[in-house]
PDB file of N, CA and C in Angstrom:
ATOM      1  N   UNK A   1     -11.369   2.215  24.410  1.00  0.00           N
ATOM      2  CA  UNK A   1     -11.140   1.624  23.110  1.00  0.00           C
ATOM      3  C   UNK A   1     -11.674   0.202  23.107  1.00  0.00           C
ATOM      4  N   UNK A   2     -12.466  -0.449  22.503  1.00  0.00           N
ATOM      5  CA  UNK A   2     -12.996  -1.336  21.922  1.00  0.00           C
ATOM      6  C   UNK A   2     -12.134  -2.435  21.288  1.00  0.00           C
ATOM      7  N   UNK A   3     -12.193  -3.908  21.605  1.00  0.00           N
ATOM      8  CA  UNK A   3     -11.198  -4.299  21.149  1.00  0.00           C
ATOM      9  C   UNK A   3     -11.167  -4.627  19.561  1.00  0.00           C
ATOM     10  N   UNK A   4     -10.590  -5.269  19.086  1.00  0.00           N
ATOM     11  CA  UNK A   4     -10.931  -5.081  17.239  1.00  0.00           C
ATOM     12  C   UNK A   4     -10.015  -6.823  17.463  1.00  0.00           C
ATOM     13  N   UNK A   5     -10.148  -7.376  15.920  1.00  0.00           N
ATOM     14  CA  UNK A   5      -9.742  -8.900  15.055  1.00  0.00           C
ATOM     15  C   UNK A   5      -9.645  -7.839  13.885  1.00  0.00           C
ATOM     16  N   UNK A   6      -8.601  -7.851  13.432  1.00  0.00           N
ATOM     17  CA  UNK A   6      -8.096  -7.666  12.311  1.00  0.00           C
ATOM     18  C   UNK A   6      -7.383  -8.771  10.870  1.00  0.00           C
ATOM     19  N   UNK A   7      -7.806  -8.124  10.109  1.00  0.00           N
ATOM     20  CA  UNK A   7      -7.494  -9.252   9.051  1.00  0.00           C
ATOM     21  C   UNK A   7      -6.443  -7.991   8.005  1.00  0.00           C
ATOM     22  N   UNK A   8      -5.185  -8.822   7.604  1.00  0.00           N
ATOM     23  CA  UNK A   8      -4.311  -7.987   6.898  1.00  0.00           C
ATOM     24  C   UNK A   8      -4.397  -8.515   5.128  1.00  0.00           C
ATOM     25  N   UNK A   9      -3.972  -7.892   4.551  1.00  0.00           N
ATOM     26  CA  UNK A   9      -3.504  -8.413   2.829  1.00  0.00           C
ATOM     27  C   UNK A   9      -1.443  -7.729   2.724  1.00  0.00           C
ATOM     28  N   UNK A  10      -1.184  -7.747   1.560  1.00  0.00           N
ATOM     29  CA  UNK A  10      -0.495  -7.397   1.045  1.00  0.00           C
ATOM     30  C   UNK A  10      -0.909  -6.606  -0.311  1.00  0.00           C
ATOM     31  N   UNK A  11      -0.784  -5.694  -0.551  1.00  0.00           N
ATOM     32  CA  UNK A  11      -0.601  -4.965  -2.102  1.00  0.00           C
ATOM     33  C   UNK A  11       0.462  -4.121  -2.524  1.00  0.00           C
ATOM     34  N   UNK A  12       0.923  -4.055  -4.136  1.00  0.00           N
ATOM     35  CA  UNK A  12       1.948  -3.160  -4.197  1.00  0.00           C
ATOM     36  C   UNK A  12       1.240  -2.036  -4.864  1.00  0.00           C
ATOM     37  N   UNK A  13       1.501  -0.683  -4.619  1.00  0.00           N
ATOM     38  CA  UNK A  13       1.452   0.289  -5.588  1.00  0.00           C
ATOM     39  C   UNK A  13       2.786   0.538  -6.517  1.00  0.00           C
ATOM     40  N   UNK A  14       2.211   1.188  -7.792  1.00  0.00           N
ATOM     41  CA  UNK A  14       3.628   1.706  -8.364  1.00  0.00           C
ATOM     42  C   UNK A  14       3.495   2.919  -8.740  1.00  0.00           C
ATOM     43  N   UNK A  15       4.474   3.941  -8.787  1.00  0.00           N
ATOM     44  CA  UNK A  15       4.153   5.477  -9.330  1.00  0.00           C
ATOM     45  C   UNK A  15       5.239   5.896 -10.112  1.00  0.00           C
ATOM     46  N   UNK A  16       5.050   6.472 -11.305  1.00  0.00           N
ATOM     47  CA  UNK A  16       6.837   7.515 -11.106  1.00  0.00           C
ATOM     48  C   UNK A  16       6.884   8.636 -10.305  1.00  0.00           C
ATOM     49  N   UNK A  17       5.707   9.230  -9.861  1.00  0.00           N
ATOM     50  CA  UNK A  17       5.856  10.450  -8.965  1.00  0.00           C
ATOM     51  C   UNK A  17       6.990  10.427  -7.585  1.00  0.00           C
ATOM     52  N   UNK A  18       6.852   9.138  -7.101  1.00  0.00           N
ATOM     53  CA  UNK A  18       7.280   8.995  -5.660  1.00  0.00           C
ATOM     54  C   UNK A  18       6.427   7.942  -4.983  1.00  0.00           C
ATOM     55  N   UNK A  19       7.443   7.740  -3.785  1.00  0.00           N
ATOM     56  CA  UNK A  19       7.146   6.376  -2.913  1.00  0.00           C
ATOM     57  C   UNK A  19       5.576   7.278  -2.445  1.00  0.00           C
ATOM     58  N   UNK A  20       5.324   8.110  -1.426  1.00  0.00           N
ATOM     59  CA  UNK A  20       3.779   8.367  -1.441  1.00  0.00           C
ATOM     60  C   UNK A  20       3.136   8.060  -2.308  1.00  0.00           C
ATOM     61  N   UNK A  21       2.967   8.513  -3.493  1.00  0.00           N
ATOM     62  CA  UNK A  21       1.855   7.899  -4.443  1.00  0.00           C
ATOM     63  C   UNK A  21       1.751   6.922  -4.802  1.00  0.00           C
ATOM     64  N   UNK A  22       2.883   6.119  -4.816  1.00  0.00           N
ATOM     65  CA  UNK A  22       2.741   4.502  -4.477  1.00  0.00           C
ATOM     66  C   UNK A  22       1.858   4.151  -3.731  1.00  0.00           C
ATOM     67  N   UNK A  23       2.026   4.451  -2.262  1.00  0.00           N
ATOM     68  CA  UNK A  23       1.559   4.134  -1.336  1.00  0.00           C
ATOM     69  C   UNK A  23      -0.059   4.023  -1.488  1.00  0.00           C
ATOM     70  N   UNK A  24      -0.369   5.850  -2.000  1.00  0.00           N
ATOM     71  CA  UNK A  24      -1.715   6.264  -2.080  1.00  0.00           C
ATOM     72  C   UNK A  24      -2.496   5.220  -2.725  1.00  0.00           C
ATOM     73  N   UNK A  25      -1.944   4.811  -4.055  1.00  0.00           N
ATOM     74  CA  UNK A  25      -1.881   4.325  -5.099  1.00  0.00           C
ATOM     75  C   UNK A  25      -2.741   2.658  -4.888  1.00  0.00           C
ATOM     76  N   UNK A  26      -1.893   2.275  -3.670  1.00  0.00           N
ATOM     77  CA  UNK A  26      -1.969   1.057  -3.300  1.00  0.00           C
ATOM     78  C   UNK A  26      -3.298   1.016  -2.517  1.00  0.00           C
ATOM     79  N   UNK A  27      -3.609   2.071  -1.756  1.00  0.00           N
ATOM     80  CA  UNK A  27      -4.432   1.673  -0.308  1.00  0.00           C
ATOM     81  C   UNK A  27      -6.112   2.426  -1.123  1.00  0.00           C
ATOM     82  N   UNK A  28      -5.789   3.389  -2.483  1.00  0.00           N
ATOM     83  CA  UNK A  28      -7.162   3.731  -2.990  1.00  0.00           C
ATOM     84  C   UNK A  28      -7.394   2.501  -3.704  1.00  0.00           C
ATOM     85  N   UNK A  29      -6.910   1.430  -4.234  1.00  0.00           N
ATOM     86  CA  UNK A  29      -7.197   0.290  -5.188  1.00  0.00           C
ATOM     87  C   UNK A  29      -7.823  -0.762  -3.990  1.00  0.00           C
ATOM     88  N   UNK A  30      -6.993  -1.024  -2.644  1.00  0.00           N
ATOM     89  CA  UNK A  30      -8.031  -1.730  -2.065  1.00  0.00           C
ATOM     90  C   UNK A  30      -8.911  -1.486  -1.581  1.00  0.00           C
ATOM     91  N   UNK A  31      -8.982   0.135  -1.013  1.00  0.00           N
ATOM     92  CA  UNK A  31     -10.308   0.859  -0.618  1.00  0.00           C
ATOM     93  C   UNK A  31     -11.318  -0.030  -1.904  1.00  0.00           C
ATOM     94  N   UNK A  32     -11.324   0.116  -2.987  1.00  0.00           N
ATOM     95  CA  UNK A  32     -12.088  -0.282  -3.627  1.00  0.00           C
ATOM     96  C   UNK A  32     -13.095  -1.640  -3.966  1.00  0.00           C
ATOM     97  N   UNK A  33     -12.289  -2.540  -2.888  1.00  0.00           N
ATOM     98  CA  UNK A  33     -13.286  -3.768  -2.316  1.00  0.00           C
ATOM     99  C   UNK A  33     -12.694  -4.186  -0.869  1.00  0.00           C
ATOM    100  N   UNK A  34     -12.174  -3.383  -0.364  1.00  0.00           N
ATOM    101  CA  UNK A  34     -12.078  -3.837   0.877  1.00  0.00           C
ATOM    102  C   UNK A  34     -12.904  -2.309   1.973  1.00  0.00           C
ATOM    103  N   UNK A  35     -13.135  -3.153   3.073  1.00  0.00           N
ATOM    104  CA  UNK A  35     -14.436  -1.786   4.362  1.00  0.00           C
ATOM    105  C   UNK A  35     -13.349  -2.051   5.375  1.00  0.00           C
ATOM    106  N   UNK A  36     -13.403  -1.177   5.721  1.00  0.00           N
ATOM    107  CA  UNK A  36     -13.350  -0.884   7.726  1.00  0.00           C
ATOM    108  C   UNK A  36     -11.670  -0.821   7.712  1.00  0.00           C
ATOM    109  N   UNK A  37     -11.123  -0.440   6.681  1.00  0.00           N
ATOM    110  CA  UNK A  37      -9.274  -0.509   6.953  1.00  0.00           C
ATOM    111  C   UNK A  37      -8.984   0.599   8.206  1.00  0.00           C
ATOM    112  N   UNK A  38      -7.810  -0.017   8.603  1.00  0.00           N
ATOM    113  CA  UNK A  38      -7.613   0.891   9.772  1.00  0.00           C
ATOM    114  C   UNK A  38      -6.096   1.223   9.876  1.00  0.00           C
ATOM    115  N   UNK A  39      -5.158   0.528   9.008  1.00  0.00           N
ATOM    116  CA  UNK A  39      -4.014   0.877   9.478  1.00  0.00           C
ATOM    117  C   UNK A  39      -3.041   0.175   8.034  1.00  0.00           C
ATOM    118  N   UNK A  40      -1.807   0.337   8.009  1.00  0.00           N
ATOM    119  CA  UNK A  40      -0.987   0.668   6.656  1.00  0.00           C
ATOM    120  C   UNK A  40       0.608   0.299   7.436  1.00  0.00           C
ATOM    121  N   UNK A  41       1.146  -0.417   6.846  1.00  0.00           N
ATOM    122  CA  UNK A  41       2.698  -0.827   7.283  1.00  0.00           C
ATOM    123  C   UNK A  41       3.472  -0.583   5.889  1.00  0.00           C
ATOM    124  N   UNK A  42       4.742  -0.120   5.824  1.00  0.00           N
ATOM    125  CA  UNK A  42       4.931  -0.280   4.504  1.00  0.00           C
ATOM    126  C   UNK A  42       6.453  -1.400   4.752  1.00  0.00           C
ATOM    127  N   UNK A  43       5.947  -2.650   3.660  1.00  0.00           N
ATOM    128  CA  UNK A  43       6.967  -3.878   4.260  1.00  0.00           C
ATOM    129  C   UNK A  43       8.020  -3.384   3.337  1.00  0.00           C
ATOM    130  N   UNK A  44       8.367  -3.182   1.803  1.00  0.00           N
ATOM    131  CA  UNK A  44       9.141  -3.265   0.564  1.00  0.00           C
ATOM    132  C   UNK A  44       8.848  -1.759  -0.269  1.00  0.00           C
ATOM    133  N   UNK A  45      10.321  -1.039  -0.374  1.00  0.00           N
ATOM    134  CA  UNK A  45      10.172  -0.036  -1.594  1.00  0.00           C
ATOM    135  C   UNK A  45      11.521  -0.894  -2.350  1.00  0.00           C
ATOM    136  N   UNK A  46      11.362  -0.404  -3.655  1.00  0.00           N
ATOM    137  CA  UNK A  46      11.756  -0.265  -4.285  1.00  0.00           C
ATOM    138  C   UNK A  46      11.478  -0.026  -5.778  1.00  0.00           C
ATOM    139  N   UNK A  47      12.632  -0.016  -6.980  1.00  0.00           N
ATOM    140  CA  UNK A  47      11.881   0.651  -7.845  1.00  0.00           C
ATOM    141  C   UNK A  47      12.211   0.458  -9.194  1.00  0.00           C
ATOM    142  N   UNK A  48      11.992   1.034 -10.533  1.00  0.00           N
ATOM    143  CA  UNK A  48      12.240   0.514 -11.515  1.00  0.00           C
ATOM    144  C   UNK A  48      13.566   1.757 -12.078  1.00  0.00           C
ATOM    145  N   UNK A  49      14.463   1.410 -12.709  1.00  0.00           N
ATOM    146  CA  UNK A  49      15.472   2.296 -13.351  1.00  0.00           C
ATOM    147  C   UNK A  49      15.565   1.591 -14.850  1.00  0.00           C
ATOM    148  N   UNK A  50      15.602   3.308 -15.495  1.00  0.00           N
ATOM    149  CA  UNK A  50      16.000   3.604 -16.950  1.00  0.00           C
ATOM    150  C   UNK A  50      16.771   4.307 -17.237  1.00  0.00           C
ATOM    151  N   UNK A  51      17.667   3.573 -18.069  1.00  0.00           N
ATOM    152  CA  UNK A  51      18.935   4.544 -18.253  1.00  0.00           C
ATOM    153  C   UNK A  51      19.606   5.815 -17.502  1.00  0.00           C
ATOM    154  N   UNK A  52      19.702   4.867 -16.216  1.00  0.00           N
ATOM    155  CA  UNK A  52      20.527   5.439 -15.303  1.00  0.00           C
ATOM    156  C   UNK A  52      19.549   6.285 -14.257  1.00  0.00           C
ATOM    157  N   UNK A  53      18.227   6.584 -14.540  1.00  0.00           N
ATOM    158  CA  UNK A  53      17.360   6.705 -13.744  1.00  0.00           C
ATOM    159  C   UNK A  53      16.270   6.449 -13.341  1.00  0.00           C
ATOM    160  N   UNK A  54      15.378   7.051 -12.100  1.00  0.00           N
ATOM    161  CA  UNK A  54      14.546   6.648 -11.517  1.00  0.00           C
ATOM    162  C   UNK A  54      13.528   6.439 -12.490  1.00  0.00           C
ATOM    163  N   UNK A  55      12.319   5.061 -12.867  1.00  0.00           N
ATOM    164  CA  UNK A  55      11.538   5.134 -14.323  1.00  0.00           C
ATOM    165  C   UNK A  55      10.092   5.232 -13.017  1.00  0.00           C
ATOM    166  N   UNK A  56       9.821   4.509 -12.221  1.00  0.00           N
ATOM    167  CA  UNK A  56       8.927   4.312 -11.224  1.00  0.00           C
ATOM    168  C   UNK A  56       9.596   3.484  -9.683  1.00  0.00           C
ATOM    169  N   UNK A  57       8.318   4.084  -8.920  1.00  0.00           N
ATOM    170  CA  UNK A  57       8.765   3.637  -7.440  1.00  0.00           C
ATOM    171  C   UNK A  57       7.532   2.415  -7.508  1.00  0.00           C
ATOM    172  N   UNK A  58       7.770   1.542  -6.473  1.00  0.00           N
ATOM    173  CA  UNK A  58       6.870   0.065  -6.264  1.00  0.00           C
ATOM    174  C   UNK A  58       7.033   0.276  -4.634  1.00  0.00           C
ATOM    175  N   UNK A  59       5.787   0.058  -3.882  1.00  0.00           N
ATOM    176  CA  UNK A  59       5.884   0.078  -2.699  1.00  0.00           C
ATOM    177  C   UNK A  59       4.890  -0.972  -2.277  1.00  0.00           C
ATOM    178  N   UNK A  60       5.218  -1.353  -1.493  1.00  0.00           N
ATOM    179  CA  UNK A  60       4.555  -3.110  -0.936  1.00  0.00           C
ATOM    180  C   UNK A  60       4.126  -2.234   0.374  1.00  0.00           C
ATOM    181  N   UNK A  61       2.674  -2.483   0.655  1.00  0.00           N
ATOM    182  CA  UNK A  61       2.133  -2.027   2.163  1.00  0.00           C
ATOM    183  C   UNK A  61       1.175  -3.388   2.003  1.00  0.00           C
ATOM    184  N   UNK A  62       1.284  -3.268   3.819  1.00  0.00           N
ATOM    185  CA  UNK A  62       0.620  -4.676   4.444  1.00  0.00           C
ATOM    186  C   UNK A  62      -0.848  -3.641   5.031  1.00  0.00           C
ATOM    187  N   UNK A  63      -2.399  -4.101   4.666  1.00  0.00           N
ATOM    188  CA  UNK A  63      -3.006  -3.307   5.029  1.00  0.00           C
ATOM    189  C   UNK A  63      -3.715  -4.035   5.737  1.00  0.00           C
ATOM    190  N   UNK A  64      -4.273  -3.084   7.115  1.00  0.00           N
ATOM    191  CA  UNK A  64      -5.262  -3.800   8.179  1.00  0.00           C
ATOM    192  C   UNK A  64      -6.256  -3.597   8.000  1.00  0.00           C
ATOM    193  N   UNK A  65      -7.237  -4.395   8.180  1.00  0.00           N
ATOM    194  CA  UNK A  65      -9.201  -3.955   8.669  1.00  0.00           C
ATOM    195  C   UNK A  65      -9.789  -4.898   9.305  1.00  0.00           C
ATOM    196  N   UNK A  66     -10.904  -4.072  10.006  1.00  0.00           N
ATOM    197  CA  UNK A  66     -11.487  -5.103  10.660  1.00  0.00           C
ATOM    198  C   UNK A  66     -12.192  -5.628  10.041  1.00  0.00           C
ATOM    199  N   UNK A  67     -12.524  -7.026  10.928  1.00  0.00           N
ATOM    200  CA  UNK A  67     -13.682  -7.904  10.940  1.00  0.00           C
ATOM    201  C   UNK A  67     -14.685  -8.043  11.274  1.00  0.00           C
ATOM    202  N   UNK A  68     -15.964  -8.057  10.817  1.00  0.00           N
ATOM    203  CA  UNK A  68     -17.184  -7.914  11.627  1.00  0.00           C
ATOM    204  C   UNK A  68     -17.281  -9.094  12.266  1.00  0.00           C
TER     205      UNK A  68
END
């Protein structure tokens, strides 16, 4: 294994489906200007309630990639 420098962000996704599609949610939006991700922490769920129930989930993931 090769050693790697990694550089992290923070992003939240939100879904009403569920905490996964949050997640998904989150890591296809930075795919979208960020290269070379390699790894996904999830720091924060939580979520939105309407009248007494679940309206959407919010999930905070810390995402890794390398650095050239």
């Amino acid at each position: 294994m090769s050693n790697h420098v990694y550089k992290h962000i923070e992003v939240t996704g939100s879904s009403p489906k569920g905490i996964e599609d949050a997640v998904e949610q989150a890591i296809a939006k930075a795919n979208e200007s960020l290269h070379d991700m390699r790894w996904f922490e999830v720091v924060d769920t939580r979520g939105h309630i309407e009248h007494g129930r679940i309206a959407h989930w919010q999930v905070t993931v810390k995402i890794g990639f390398t650095l050239n």
